[in-house]
Protein backbone atom coordinates (compact mmCIF):
# COMPACT_ATOMS: atom_id res chain seq x y z
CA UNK A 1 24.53 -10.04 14.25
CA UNK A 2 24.44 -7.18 16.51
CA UNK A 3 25.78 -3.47 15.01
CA UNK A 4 29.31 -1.61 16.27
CA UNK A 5 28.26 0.58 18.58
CA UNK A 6 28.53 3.98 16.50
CA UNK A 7 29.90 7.41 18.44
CA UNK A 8 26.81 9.68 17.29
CA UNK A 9 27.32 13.04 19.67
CA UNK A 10 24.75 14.17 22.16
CA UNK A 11 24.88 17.53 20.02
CA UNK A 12 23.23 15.94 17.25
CA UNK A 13 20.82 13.93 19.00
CA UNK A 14 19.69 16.71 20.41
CA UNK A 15 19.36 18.57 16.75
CA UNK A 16 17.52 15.93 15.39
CA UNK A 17 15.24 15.54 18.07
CA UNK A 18 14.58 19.05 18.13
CA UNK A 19 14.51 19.74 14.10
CA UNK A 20 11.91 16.49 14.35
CA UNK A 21 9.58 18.74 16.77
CA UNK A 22 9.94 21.72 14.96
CA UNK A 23 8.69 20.09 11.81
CA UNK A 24 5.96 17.80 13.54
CA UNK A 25 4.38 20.97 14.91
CA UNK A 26 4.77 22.70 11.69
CA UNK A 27 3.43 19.78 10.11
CA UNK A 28 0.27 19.40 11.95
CA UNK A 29 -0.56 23.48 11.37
CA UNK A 30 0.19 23.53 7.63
CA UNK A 31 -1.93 20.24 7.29
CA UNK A 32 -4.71 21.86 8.99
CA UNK A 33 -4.43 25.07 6.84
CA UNK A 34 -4.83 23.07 3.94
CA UNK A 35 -7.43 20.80 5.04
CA UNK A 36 -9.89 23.93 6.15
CA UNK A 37 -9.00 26.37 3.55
CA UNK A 38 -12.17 26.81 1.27
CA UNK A 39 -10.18 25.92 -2.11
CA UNK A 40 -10.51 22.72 -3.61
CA UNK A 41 -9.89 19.85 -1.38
CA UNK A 42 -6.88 17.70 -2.62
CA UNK A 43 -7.19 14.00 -2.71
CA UNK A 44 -4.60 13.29 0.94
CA UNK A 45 -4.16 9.28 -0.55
CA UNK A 46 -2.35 10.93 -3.40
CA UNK A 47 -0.41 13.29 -0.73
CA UNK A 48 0.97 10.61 1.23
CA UNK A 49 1.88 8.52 -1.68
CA UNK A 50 4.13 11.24 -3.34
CA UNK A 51 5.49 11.86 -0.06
CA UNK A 52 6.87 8.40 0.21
CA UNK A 53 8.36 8.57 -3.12
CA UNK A 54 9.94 12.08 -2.45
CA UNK A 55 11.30 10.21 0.83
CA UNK A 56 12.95 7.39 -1.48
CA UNK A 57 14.35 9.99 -3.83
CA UNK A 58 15.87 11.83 -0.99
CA UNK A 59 17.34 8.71 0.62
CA UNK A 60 18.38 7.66 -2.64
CA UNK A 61 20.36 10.79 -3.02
CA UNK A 62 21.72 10.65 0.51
CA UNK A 63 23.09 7.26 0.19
CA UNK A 64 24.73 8.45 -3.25
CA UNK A 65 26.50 11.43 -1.18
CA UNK A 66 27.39 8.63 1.80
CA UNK A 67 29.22 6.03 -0.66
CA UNK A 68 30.81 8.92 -2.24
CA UNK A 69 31.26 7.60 -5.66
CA UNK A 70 28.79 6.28 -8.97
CA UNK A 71 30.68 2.58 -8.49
CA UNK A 72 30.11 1.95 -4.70
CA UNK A 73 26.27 3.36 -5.12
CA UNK A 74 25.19 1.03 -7.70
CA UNK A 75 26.83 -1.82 -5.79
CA UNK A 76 25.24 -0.88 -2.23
CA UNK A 77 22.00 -0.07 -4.38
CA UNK A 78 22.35 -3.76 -6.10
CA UNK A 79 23.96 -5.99 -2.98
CA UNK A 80 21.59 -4.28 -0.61
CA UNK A 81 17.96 -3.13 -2.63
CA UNK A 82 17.85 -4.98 -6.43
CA UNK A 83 19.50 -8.05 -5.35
CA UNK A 84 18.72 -8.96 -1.87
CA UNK A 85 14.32 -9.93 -2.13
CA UNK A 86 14.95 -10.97 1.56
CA UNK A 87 16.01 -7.97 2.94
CA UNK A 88 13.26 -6.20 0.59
CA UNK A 89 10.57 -8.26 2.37
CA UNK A 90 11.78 -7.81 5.79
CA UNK A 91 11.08 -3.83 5.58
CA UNK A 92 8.01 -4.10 3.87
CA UNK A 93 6.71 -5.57 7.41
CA UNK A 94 6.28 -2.14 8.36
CA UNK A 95 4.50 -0.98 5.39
CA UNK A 96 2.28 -3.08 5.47
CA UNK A 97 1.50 -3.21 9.46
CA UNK A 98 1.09 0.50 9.00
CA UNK A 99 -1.60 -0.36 6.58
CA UNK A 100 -3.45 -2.75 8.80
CA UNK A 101 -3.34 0.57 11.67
CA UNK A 102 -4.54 2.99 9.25
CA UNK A 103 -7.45 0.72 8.34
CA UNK A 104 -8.24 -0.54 11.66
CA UNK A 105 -7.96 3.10 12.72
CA UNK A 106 -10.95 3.89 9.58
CA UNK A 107 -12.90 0.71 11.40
CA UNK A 108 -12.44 2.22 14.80
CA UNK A 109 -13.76 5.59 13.95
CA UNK A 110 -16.44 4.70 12.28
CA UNK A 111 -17.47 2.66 15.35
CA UNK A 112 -16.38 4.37 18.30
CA UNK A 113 -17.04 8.18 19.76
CA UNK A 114 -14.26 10.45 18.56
CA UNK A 115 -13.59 11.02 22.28
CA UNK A 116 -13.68 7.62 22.86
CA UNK A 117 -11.33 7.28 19.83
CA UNK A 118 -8.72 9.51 20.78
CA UNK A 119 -8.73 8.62 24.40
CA UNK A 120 -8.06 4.61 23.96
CA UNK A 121 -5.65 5.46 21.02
CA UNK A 122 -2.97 6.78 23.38
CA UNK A 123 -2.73 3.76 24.59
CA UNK A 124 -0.08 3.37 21.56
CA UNK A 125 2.58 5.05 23.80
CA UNK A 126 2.90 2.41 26.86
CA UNK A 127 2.23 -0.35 24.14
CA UNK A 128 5.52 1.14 21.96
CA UNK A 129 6.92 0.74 25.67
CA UNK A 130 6.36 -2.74 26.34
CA UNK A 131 7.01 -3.56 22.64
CA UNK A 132 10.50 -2.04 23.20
CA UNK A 133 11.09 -4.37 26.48
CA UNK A 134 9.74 -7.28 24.82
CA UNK A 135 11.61 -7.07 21.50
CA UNK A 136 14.64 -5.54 22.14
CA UNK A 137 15.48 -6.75 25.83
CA UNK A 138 15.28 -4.10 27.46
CA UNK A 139 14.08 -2.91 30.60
CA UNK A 140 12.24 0.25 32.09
CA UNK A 141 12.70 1.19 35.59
CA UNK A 142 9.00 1.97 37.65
CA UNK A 143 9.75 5.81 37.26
CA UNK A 144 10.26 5.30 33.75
CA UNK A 145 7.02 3.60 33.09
CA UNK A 146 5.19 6.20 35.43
CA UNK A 147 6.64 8.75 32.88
CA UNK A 148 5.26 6.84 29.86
CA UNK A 149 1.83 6.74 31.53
CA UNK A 150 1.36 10.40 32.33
CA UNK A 151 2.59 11.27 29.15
CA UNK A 152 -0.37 8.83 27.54
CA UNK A 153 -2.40 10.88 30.20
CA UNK A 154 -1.14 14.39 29.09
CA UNK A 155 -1.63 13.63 25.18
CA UNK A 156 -5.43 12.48 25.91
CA UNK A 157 -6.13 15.61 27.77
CA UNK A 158 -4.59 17.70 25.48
CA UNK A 159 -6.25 15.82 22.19
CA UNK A 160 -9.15 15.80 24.47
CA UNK A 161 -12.70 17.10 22.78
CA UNK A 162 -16.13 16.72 24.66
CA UNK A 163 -18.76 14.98 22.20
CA UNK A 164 -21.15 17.49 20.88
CA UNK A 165 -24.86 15.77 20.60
CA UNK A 166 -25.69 15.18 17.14
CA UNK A 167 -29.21 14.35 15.22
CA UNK A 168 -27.83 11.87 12.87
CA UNK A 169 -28.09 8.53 14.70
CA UNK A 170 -25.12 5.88 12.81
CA UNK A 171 -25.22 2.51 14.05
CA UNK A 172 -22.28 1.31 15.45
CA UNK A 173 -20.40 -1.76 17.14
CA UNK A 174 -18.76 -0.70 20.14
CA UNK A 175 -17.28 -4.22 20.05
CA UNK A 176 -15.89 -4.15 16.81
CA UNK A 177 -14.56 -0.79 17.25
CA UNK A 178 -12.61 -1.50 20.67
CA UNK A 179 -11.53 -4.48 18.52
CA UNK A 180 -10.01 -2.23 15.98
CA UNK A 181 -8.39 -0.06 17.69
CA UNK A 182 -7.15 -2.62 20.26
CA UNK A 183 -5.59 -3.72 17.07
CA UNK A 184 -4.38 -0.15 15.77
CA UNK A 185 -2.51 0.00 18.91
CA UNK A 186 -0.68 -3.25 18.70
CA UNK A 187 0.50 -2.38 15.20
CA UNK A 188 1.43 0.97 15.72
CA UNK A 189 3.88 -0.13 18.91
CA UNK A 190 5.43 -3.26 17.18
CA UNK A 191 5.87 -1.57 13.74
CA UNK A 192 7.86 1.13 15.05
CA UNK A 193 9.79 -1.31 17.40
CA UNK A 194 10.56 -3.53 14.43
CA UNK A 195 11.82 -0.83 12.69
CA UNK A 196 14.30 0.23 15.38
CA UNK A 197 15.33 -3.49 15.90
CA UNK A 198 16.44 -3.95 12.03
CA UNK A 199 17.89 -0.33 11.95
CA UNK A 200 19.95 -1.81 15.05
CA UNK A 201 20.82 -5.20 14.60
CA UNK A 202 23.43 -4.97 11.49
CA UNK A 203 25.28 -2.02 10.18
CA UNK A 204 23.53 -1.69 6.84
CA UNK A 205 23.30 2.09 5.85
CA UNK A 206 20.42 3.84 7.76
CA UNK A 207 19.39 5.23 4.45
CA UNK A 208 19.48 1.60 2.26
CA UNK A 209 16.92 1.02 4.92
CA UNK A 210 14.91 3.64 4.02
CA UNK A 211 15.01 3.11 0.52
CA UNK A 212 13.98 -0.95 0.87
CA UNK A 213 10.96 0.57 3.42
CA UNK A 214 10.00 3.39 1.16
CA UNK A 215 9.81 1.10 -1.76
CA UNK A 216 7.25 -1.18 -0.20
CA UNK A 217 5.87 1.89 1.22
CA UNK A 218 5.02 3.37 -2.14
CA UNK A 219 3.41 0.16 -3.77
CA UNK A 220 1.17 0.24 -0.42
CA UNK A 221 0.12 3.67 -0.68
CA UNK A 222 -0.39 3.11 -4.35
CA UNK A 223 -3.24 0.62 -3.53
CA UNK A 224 -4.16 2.74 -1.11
CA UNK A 225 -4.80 5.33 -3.75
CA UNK A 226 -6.43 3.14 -5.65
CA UNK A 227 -8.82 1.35 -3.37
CA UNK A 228 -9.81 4.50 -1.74
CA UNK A 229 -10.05 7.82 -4.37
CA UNK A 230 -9.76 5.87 -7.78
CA UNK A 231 -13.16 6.99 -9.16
CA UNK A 232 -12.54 10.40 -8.46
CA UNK A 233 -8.51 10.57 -9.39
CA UNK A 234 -9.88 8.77 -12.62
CA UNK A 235 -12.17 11.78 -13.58
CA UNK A 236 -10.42 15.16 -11.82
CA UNK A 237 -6.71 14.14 -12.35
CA UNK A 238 -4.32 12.15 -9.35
CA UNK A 239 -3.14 16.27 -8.49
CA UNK A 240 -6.53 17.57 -8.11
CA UNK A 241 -6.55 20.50 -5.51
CA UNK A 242 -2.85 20.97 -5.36
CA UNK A 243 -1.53 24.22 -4.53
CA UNK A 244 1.83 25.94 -2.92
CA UNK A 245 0.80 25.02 0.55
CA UNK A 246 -0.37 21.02 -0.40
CA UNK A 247 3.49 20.81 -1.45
CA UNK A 248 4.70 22.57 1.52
CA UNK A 249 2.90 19.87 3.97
CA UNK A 250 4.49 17.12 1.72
CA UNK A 251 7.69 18.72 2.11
CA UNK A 252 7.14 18.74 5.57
CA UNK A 253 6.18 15.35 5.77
CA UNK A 254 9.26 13.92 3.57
CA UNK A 255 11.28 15.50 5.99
CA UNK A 256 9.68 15.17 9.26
CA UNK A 257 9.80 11.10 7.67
CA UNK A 258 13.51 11.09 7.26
CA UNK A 259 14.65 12.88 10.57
CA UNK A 260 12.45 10.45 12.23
CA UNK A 261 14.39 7.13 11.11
CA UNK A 262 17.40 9.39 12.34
CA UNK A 263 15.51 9.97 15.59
CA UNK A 264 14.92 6.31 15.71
CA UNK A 265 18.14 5.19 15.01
CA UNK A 266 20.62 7.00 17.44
CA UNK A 267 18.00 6.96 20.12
CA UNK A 268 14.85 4.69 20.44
CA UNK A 269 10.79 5.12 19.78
CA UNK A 270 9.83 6.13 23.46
CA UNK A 271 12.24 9.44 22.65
CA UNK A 272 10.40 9.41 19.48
CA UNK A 273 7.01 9.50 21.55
CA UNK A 274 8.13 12.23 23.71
CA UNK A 275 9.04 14.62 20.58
CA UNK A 276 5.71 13.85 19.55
CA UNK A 277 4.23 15.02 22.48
CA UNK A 278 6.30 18.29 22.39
CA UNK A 279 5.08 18.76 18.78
CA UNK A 280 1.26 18.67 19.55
CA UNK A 281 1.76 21.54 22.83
CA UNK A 282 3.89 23.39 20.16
CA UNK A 283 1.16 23.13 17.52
CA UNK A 284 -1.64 23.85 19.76
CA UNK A 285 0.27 26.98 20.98
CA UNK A 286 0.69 27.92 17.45
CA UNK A 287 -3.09 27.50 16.80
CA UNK A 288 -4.14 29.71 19.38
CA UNK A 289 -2.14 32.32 17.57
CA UNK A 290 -2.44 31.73 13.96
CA UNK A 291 -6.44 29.86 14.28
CA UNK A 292 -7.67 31.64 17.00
CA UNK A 293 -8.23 28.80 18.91
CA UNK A 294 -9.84 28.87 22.56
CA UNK A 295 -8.67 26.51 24.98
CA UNK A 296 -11.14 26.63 27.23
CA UNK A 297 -10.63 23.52 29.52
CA UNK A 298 -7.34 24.83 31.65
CA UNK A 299 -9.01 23.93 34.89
CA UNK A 300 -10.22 20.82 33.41
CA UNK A 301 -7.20 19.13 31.92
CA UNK A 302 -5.34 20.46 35.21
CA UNK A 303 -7.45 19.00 37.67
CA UNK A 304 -6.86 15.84 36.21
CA UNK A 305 -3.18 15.97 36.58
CA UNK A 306 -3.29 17.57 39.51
CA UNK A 307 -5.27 14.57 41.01
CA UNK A 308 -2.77 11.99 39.50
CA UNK A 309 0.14 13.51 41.54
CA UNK A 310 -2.30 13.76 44.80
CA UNK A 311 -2.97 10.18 44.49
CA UNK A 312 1.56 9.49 43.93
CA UNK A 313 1.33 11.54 46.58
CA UNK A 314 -0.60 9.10 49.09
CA UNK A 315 1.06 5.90 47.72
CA UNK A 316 4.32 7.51 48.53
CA UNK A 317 3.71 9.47 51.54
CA UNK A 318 5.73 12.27 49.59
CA UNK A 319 4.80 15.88 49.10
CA UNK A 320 3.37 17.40 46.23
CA UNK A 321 6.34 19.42 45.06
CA UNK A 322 8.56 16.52 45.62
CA UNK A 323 6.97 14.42 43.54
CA UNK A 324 6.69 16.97 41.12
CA UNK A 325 9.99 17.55 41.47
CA UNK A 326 11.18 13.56 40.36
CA UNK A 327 8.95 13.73 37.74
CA UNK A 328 10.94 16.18 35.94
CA UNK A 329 14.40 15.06 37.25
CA UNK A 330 13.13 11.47 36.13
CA UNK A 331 12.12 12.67 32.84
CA UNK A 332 15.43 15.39 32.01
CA UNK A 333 17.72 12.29 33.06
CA UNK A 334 16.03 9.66 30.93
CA UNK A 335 16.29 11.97 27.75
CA UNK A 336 19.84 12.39 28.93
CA UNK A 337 20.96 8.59 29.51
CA UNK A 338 19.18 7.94 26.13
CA UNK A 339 20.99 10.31 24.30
C-alpha cells in the first residue's frame, strides 16, 4: 500500500538538509579530536552502541510528543513495536546489512591499499543510484547520472591520500579484498534504499520506524561490542576513556542519525549523498583551520576534473564554460525538483 502523499514545505527540506550538513561536518571534526587527542582512547564499539540507544530514546520521546497523549502512545508503541514481530523483522534488515558493510569494510581494509580502499568505496554513491531505480521505479535522466558520477569522482579526490611506503610487509588478498568491498558497496546502496522504500510505502509514523530500526540496531551493536572489545570492556569498564567531548560526538551522532531518516524521508538517499559530500568540503575546510591541515594537491585534484569536463567537452562538441555551466544548472534544479 503506497503512502498519501504528505505536503512537507521546501523550507524545511531545505533546514533539514542543511542542519544534516552542519552536523555531519561537525561530526567528522569532533570525532577526529577525540580520536587524536593523547588522553585515553575510548572503546568507539561502546560509542556507537549508546548512540543507537540515545537515538531510540529520542524517537521514543518524539513519537510520545506526535500522538499527543499517554493512551494513543502505548497503543502506537504496542500495535506498531511490542505487538507486530513482522514489522520488527522487516527493519532489522538494515541493521543487520549495515553489519555485513562494516565487516566487509574491516575485510577490505585489511586487504586492500587505503588508497585503493577509499577510491573503489565511492563507488557506494552510483550503486545507492541504481539501487534507487531498481527498487523504487524510478528513473534518472543521463545528466542526472553524469552528476552522480562526478560527485563519486569529487569525493575520491577529495578523500584522496597517496600511499606512503612502509617497512612492514602484511600479506594480503587483493581478491578477497575487491570481494569485500564489492560487497560493502552493495549493502551500503540497498540498505539505505530499503530504508527509504519502507519509510515510503505506508504511513506508519517516521519515528515508530526508527524505534523498530534502532531496536534491532542496538542488539547488533551489542554483539558488536561484544565480539570486538569484550576482553578489554571486561577489565577497564564499557565507559573507559569517556570524557566531555566523547559525549559531544555521540550527541552529534544521535542527531546527525535522526535528521537523516528525516532527510530520507521527505526527499530520497541520492540528496542524502550530496549532503554528505557538502559535509566532508565543510569538514576539510574546518580542518585546515582548527588542525592545521595542508592541502597540498590543488593542482592535482583539479587537473583531474578539469580533464573530465575536456573530455564532455569533445563528446559534446560544447565549450568548456557551457558545460560547466549545465553541470551546475543540472545539479541546482535536481535538488530543486527533489525537494
Amino acid at each position: 500500500m503506497a503512502a498519501p502523499k504528505e505536503n512537507v514545505s521546501l523550507l524545511f527540506k531545505l533546514y533539514c538538509l542543511i542542519v544534516m550538513t552542519l552536523v555531519a561536518a561537525a561530526y567528522t571534526i569532533a570525532l577526529r579530536y577525540t580520536r587524536t587527542s593523547d588522553k585515553e582512547l575510548y572503546f568507539s564499539t561502546t560509542a556507537v552502541c549508546i548512540t543507537e540507544v540515545i537515538k531510540l530514546l529520542l524517537s521514543v520521546g518524539i513519537l510520545a510528543k506526535e500522538t499527543g497523549s499517554l493512551g494513543r502512545f502505548k497503543t502506537s508503541l504496542r500495535d506498531n513495536v511490542l505487538g507486530n514481530p513482522k514489522e520488527l523483522m522487516k527493519l532489522s534488515v538494515p541493521s543487520l546489512v549495515y553489519a555485513v558493510q562494516n565487516n566487509m569494510a574491516f575485510l577490505a581494509l585489511s586487504n586492500l591499499d587505503a588508497a585503493v580502499y577509499q577510491v573503489t568505496y565511492q563507488l557506494k554513491i552510483p550503486c545507492t543510484a541504481l539501487c534507487t531505480v531498481l527498487m523504487l521505479n524510478r528513473t534518472l535522466s543521463k545528466l542526472q547520472w553524469v552528476s552522480v558520477f562526478m560527485l563519486c569522482g569529487g569525493v575520491t579526490l577529495v578523500q584522496w591520500k597517496p600511499a606512503q611506503a612502509t617497512k612492514v610487509v602484511v600479506e594480503q588478498n587483493p581478491l578477497l579484498g575487491f570481494g569485500a568491498i564489492a560487497i560493502a558497496v552493495l549493502c551500503s546502496g540497498f540498505a539505505g534504499v530499503y530504508f527509504e522504500k519502507v519509510l515510503k510505502s505506508s504511513d506508519t509514523s517516521l519515528w515508530v520506524r526508527n524505534i523498530q530500526m534502532y531496536l534491532s540496531g542496538i542488539v547488533v551493536t551489542l554483539v558488536g561490542v561484544y565480539l570486538s572489545d569484550g576482553d578489554e570492556i571486561k577489565e577497564k569498564g564499557f565507559f573507559y576513556g569517556y570524557t566531555y567531548y566523547v559525549w559531544f560526538v555521540i550527541f552529534l551522532a544521535s542527531v546527525g542519525g535522526l535528521y537523516t531518516s528525516v532527510v530520507v524521508k521527505y526527499t530520497d538517499n541520492i540528496m542524502k549523498g550530496f549532503s554528505a559530500a557538502a559535509a566532508i568540503v565543510l569538514s576539510t575546510i574546518a580542518s585546515v583551520m582548527l588542525f592545521g591541515l595542508q592541502i597540498r594537491c590543488f593542482y592535482a585534484v583539479r587537473k583531474p576534473w578539469w580533464r573530465s569536463v575536456q573530455v564532455l567537452q569533445l563528446l559534446t562538441k560544447r565549450s568548456a564554460v557551457s558545460i560547466c555551466q549545465v553541470l551546475l544548472g543540472n545539479s541546482i534544479r535536481q535538488i530543486c525538483s527533489v525537494l
